[in-house]
Protein backbone atom coordinates (compact mmCIF):
# COMPACT_ATOMS: atom_id res chain seq x y z
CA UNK A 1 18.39 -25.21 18.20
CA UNK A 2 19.45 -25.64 14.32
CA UNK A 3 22.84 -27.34 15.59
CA UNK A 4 20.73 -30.33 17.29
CA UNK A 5 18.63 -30.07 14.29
CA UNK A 6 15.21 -29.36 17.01
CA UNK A 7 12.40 -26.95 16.85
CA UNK A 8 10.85 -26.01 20.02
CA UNK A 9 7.09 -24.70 20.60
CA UNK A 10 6.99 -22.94 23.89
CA UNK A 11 4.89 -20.16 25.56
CA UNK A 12 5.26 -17.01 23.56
CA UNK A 13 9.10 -15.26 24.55
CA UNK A 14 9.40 -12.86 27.28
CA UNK A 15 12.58 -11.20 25.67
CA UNK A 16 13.41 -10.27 22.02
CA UNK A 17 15.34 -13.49 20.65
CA UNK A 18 16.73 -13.03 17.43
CA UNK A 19 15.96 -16.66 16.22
CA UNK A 20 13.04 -17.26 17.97
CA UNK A 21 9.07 -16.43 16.75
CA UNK A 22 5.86 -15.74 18.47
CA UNK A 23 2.60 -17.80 16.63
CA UNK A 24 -0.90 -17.84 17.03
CA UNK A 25 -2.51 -20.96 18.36
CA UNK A 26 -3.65 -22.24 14.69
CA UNK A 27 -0.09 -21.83 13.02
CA UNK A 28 1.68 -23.46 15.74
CA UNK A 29 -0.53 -26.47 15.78
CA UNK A 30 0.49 -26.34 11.84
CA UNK A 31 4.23 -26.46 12.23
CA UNK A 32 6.14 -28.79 10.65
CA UNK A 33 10.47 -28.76 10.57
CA UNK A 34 12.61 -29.81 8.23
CA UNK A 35 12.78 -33.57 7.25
CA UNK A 36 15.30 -35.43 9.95
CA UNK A 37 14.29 -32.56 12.66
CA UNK A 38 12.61 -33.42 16.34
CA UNK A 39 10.10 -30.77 17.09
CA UNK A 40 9.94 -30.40 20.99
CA UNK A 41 6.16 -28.92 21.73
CA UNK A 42 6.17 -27.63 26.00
CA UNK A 43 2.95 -27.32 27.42
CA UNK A 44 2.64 -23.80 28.57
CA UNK A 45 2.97 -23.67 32.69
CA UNK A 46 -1.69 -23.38 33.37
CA UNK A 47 -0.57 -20.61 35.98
CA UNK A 48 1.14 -18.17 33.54
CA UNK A 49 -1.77 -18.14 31.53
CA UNK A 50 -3.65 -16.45 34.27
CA UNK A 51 -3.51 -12.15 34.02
CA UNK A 52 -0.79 -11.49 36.70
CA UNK A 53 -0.40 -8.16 38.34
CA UNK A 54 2.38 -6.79 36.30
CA UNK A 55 -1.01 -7.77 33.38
CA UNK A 56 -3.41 -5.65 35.51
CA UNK A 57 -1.21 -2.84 36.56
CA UNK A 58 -0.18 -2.21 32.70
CA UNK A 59 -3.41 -2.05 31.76
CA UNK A 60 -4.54 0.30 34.33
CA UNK A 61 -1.64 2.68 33.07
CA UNK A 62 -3.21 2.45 29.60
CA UNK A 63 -6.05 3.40 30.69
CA UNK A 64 -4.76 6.28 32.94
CA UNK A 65 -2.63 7.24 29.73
CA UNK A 66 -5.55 7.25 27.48
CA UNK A 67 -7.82 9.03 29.96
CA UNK A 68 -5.48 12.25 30.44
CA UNK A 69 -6.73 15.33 28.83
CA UNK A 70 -5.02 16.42 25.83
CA UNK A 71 -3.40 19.64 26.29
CA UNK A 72 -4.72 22.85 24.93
CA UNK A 73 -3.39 23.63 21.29
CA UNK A 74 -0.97 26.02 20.87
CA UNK A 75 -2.35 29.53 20.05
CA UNK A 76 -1.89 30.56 16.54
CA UNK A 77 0.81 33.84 16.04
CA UNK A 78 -0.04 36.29 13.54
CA UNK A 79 3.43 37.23 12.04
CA UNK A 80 4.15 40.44 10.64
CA UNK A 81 3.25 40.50 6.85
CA UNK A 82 1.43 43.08 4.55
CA UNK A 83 -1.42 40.84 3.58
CA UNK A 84 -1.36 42.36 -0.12
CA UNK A 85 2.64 40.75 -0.74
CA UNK A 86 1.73 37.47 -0.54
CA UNK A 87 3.74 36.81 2.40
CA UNK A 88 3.47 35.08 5.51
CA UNK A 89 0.03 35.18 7.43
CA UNK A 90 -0.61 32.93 9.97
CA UNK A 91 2.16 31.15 11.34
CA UNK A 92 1.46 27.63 13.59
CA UNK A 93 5.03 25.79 14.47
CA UNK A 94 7.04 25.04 11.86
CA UNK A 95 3.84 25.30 9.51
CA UNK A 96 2.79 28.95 7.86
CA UNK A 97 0.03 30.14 5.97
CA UNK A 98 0.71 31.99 2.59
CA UNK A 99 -2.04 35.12 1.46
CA UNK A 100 -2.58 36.25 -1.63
CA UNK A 101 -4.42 39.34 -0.90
């Protein structure tokens, strides 16, 4: 709150806050404010430092997410090209193969 001239050290945000920062453990116990500022420090709540199930159930999507096969690459087109013009031979997306013979 730079209008009441206080820095407060919290539990790491829930929400993107513009004027607000998320530190490690060793930098926040390193903090210092401005000369004439109060620096508030709130013990974290012991129960929100346990994994809730919002925790668990995020990390069992991961896990789903990372577990799913990757799908089968796309098959490569031969496009129509006289290989000795130097023209287009192999074609894959938006990416082609030149030959030279």
């Amino acid at each position: 709150m730079y209008a009441d001239q206080t820095a407060v050290l919290g539990p790491l945000a829930t929400y993107a806050e513009p004027h607000a920062y998320d530190l490690c453990e060793p930098h926040s116990e390193r903090l210092s404010a401005p000369r004439g500022w109060e620096v508030m420090r709130l013990a974290p709540d012991p129960a929100s430092l346990e994994p809730t199930s919002d925790d668990l159930l995020a990390l069992a999507d991961a896990v789903r997410e990372a577990a799913r096969p990757l799908p089968p690459p796309a098959p490569l087109e031969v496009a129509d090209s006289r290989p000795d013009t130097g023209r287009e031979g192999v074609r894959r997306g938006h990416l082609r193969i030149l030959t030279t013979d």
